[in-house]
PDB file of N, CA and C in Angstrom:
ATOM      1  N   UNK A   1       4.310  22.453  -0.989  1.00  0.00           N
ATOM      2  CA  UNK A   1       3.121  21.969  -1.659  1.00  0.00           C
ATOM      3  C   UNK A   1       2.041  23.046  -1.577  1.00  0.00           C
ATOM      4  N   UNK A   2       1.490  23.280  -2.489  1.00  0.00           N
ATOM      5  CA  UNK A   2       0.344  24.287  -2.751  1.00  0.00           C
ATOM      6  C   UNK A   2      -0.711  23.882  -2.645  1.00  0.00           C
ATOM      7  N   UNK A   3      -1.763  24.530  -2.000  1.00  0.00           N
ATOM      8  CA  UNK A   3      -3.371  24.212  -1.726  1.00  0.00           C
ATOM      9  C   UNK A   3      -4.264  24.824  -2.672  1.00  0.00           C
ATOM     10  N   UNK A   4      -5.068  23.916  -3.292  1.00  0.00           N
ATOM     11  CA  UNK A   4      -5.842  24.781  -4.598  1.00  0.00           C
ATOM     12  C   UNK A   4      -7.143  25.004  -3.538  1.00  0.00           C
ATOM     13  N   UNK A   5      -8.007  26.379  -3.504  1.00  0.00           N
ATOM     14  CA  UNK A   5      -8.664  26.335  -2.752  1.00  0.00           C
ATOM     15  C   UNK A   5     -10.358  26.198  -3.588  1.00  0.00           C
ATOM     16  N   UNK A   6     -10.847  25.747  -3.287  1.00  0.00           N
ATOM     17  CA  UNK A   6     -11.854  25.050  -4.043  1.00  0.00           C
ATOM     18  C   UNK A   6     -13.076  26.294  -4.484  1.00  0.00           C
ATOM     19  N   UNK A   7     -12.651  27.461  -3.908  1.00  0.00           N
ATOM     20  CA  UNK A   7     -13.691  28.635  -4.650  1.00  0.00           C
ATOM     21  C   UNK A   7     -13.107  29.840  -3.721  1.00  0.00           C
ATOM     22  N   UNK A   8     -13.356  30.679  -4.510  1.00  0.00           N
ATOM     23  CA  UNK A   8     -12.963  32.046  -4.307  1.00  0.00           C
ATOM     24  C   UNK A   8     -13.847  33.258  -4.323  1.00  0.00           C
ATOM     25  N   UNK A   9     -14.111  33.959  -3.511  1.00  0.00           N
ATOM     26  CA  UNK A   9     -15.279  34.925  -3.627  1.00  0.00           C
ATOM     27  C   UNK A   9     -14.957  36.241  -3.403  1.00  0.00           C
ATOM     28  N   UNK A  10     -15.500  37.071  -4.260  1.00  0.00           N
ATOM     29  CA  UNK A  10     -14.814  38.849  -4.872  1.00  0.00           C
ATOM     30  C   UNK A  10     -15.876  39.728  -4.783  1.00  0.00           C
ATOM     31  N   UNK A  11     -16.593  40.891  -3.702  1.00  0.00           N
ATOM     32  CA  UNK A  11     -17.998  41.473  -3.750  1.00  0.00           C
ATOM     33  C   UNK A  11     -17.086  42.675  -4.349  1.00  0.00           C
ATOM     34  N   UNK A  12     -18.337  42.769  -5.676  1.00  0.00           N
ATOM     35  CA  UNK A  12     -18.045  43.896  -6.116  1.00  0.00           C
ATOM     36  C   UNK A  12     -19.247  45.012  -5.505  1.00  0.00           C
ATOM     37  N   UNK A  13     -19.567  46.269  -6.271  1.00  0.00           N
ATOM     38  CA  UNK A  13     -20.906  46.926  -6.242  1.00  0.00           C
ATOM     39  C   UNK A  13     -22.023  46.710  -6.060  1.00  0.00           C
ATOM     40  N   UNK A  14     -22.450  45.835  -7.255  1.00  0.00           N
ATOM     41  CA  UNK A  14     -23.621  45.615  -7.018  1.00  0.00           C
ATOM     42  C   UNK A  14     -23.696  44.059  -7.737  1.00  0.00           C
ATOM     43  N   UNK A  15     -22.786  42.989  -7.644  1.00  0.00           N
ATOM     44  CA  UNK A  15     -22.741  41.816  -7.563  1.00  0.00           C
ATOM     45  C   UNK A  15     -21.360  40.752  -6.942  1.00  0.00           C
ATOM     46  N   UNK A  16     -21.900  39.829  -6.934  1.00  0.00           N
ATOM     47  CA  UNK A  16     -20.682  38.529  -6.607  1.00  0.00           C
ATOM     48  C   UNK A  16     -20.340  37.763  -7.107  1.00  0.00           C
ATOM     49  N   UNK A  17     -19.202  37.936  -7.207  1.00  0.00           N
ATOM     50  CA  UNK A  17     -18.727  36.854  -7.860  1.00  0.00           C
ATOM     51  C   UNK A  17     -17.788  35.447  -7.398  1.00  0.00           C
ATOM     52  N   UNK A  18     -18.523  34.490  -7.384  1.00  0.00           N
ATOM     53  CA  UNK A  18     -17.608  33.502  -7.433  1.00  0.00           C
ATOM     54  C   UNK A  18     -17.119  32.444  -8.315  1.00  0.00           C
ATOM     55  N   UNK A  19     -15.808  32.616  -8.096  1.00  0.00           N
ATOM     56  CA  UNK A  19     -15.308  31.234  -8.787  1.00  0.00           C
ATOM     57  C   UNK A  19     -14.547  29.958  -8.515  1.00  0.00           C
ATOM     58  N   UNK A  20     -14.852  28.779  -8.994  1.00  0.00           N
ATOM     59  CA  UNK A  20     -14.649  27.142  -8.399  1.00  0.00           C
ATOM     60  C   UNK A  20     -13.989  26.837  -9.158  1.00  0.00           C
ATOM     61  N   UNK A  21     -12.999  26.028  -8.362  1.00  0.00           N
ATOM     62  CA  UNK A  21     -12.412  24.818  -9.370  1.00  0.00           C
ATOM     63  C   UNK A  21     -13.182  23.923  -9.624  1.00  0.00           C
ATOM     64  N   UNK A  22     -13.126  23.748 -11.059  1.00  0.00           N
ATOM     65  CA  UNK A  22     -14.223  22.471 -10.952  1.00  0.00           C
ATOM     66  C   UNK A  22     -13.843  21.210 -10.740  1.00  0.00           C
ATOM     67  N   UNK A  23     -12.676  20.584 -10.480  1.00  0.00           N
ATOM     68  CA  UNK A  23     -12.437  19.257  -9.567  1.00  0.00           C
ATOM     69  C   UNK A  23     -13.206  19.494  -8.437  1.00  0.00           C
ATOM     70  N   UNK A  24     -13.428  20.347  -7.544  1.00  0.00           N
ATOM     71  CA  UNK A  24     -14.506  19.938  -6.551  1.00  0.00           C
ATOM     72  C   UNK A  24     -15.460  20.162  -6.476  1.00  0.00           C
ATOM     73  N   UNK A  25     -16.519  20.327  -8.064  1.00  0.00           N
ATOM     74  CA  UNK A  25     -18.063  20.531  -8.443  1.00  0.00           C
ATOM     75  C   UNK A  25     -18.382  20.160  -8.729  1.00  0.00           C
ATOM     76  N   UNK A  26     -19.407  19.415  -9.172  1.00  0.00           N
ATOM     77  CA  UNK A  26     -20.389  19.064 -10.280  1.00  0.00           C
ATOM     78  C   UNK A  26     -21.060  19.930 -10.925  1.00  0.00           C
ATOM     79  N   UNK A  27     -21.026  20.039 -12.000  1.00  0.00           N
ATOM     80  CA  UNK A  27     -22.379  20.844 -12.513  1.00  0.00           C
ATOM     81  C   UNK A  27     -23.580  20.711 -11.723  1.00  0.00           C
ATOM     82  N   UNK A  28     -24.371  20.026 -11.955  1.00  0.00           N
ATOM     83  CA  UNK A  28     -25.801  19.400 -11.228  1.00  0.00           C
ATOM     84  C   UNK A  28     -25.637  19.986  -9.291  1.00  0.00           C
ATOM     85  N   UNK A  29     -24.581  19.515  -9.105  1.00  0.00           N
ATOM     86  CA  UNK A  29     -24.465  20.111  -7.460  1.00  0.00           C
ATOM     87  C   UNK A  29     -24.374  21.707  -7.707  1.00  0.00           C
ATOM     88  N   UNK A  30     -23.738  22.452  -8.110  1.00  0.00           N
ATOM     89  CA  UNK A  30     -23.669  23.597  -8.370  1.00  0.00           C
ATOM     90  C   UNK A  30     -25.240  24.735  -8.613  1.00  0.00           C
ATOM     91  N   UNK A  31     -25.877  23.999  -9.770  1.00  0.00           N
ATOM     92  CA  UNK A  31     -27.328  24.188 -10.099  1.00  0.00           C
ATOM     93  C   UNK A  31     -28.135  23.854  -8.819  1.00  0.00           C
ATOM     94  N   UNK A  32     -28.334  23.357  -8.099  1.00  0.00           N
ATOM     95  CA  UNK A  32     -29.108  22.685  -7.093  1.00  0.00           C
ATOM     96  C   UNK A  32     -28.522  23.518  -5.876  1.00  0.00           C
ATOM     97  N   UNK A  33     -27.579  23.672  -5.804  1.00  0.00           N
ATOM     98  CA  UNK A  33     -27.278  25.075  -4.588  1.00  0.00           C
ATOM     99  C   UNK A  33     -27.632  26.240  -4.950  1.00  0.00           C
ATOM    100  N   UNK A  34     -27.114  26.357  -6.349  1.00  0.00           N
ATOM    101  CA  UNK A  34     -28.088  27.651  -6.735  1.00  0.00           C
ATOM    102  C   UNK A  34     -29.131  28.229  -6.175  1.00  0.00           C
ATOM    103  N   UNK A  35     -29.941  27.026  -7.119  1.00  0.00           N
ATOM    104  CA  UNK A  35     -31.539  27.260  -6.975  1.00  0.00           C
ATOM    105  C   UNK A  35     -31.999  26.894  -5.340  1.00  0.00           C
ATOM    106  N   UNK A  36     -31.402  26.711  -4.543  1.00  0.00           N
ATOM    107  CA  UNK A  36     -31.654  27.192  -2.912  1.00  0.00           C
ATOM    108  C   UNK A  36     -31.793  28.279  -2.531  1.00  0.00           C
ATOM    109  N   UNK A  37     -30.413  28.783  -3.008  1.00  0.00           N
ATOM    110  CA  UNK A  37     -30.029  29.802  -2.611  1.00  0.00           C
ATOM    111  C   UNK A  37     -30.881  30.927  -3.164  1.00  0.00           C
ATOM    112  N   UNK A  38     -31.644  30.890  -4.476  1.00  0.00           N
ATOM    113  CA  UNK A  38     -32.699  31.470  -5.306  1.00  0.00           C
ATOM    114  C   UNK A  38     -33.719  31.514  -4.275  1.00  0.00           C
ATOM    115  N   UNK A  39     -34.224  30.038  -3.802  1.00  0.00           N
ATOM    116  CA  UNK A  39     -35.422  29.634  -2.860  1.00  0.00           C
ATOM    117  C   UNK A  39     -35.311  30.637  -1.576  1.00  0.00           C
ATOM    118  N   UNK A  40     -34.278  30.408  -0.999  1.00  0.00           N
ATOM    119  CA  UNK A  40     -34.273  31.817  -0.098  1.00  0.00           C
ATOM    120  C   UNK A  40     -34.227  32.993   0.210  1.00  0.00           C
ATOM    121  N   UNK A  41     -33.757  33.612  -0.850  1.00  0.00           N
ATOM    122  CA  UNK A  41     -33.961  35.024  -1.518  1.00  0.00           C
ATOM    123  C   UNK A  41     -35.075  35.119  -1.599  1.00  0.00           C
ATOM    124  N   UNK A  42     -35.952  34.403  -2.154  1.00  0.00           N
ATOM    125  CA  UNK A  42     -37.178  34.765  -2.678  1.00  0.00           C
ATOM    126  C   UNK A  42     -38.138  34.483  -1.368  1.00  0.00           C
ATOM    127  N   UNK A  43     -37.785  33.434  -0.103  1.00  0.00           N
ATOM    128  CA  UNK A  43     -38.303  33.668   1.111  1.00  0.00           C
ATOM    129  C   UNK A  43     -38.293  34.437   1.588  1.00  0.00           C
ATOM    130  N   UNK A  44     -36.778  35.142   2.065  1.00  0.00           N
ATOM    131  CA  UNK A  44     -36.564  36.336   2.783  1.00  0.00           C
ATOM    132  C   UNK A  44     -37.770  37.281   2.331  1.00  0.00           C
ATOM    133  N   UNK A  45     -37.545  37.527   0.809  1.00  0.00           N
ATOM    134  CA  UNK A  45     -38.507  38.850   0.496  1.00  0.00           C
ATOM    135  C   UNK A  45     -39.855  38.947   0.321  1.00  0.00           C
ATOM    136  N   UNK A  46     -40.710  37.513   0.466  1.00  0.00           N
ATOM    137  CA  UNK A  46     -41.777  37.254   0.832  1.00  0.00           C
ATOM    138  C   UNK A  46     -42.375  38.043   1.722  1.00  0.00           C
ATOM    139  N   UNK A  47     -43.818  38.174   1.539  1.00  0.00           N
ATOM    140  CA  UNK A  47     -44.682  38.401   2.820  1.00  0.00           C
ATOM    141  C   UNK A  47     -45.255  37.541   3.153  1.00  0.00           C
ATOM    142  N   UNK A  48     -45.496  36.865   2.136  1.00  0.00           N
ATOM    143  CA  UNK A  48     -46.499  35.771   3.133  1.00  0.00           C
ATOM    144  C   UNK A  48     -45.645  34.887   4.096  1.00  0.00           C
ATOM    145  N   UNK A  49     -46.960  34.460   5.240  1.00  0.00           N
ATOM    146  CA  UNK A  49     -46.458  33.616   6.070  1.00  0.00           C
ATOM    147  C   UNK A  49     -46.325  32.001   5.712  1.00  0.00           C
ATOM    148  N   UNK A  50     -45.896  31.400   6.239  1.00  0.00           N
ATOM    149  CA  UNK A  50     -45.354  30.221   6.051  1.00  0.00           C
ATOM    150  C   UNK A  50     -46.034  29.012   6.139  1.00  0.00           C
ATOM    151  N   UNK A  51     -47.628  29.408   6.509  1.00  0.00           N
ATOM    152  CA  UNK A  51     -49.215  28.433   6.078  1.00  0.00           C
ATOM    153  C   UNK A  51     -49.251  29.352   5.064  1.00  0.00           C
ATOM    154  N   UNK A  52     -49.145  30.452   4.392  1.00  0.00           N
ATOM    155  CA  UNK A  52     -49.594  30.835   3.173  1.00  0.00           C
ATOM    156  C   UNK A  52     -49.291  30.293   2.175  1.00  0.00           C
ATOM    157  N   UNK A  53     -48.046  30.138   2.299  1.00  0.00           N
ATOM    158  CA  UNK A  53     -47.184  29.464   1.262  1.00  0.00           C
ATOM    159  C   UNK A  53     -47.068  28.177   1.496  1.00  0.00           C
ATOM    160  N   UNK A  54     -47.441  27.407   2.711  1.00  0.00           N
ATOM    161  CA  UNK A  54     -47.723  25.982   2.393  1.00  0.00           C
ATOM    162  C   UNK A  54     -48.848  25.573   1.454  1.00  0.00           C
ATOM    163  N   UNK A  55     -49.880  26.656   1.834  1.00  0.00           N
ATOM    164  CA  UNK A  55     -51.653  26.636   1.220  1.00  0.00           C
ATOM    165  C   UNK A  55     -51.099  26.570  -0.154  1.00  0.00           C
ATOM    166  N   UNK A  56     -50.247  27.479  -0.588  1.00  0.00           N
ATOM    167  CA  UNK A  56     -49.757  28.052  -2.148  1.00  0.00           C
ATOM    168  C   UNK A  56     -49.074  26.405  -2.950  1.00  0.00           C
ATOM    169  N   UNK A  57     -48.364  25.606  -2.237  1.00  0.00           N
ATOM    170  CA  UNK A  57     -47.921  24.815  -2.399  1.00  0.00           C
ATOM    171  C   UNK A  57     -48.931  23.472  -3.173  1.00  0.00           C
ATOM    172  N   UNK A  58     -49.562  24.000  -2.487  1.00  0.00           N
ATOM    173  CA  UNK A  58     -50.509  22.552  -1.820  1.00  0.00           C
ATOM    174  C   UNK A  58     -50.977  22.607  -3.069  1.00  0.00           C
ATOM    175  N   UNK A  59     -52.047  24.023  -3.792  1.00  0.00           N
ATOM    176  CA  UNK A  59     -52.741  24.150  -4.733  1.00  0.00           C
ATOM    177  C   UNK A  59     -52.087  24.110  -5.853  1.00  0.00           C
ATOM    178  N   UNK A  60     -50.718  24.476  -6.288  1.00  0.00           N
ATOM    179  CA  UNK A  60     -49.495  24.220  -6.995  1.00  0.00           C
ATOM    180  C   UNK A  60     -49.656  22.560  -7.400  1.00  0.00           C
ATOM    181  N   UNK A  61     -49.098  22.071  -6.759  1.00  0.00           N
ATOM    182  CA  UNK A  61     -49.908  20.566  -6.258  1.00  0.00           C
ATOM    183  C   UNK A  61     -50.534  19.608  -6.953  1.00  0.00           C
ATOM    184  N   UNK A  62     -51.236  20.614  -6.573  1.00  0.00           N
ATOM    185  CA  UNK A  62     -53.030  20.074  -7.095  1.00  0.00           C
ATOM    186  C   UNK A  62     -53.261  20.361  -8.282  1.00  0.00           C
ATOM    187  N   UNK A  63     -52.754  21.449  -8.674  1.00  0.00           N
ATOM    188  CA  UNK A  63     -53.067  21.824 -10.101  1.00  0.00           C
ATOM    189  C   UNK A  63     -52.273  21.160 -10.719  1.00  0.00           C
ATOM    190  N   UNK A  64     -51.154  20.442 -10.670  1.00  0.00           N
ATOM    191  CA  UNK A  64     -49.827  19.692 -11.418  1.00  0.00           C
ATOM    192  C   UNK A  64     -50.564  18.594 -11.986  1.00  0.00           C
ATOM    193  N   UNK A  65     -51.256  18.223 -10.708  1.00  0.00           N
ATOM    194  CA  UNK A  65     -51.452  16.835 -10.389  1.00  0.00           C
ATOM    195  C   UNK A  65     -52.649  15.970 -11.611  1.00  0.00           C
ATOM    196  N   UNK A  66     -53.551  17.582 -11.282  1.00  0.00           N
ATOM    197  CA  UNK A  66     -54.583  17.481 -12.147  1.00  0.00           C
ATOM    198  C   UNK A  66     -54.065  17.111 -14.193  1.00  0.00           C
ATOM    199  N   UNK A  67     -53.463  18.184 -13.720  1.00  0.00           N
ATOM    200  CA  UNK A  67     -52.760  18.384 -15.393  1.00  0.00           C
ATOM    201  C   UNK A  67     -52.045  16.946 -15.945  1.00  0.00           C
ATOM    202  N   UNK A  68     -51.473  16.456 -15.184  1.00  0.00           N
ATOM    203  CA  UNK A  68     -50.449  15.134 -15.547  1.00  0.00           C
ATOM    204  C   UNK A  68     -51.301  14.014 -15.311  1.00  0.00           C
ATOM    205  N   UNK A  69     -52.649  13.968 -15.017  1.00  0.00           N
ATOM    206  CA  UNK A  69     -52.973  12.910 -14.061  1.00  0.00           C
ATOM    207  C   UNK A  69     -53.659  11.517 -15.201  1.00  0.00           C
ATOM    208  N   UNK A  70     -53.977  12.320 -16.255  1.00  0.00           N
ATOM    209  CA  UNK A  70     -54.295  11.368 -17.556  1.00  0.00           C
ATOM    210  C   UNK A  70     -53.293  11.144 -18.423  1.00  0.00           C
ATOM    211  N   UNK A  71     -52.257  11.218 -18.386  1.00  0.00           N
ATOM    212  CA  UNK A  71     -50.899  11.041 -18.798  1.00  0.00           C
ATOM    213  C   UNK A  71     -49.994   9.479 -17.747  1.00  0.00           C
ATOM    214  N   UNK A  72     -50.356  10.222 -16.676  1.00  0.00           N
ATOM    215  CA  UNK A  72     -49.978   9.081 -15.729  1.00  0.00           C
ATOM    216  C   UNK A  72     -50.329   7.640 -15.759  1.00  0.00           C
ATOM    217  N   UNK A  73     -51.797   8.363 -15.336  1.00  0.00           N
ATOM    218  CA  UNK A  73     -52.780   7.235 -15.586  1.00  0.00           C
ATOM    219  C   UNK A  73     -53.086   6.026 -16.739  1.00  0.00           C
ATOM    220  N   UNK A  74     -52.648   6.755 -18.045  1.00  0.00           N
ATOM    221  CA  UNK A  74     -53.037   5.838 -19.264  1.00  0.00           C
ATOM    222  C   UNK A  74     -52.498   4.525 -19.003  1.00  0.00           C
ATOM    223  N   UNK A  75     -51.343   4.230 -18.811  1.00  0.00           N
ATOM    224  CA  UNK A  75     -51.636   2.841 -18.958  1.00  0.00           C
ATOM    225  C   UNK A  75     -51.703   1.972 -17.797  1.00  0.00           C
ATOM    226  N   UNK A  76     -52.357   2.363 -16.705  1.00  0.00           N
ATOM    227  CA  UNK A  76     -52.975   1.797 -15.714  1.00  0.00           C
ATOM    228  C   UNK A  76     -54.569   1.605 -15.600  1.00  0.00           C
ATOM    229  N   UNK A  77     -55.264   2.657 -16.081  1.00  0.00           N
ATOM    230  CA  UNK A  77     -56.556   2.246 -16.146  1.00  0.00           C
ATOM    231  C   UNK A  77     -57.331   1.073 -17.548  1.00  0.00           C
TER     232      UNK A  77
END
């Protein structure tokens, strides 16, 4: 009996490649590890510290919040 192994990974030069069977993926799960894995890349190479980027968050936030907030609101007030 043969074992299908659920992903396979090949470093080339100057990228990686992997590939999945997709019986054990989802699309949506796939995208969402991704974009982690994006999220931490882009930590690692950060400088700021980690109240900077909470502060950064926060105002992110705030500015969303602002923007959507009469949209939200309409049919409650």
């Amino acid at each position: 009996m043969s074992v299908v192994a659920p992903y396979q990974v090949a470093i080339a030069q100057d990228e990686i490649v992997v590939r999945m069977n997709r019986a054990f993926f989802e699309p949506d799960e796939l995208t969402e590890l991704l974009e982690y894995l994006r999220l931490k890349v882009l930590h690692r190479q950060s400088r700021l510290s980690d109240a900077e980027i909470a502060q950064l968050a926060d105002e992110i936030n705030q500015s969303a919040w602002e923007r959507i907030r009469p949209q939200f609101l309409a049919g409650v007030e």
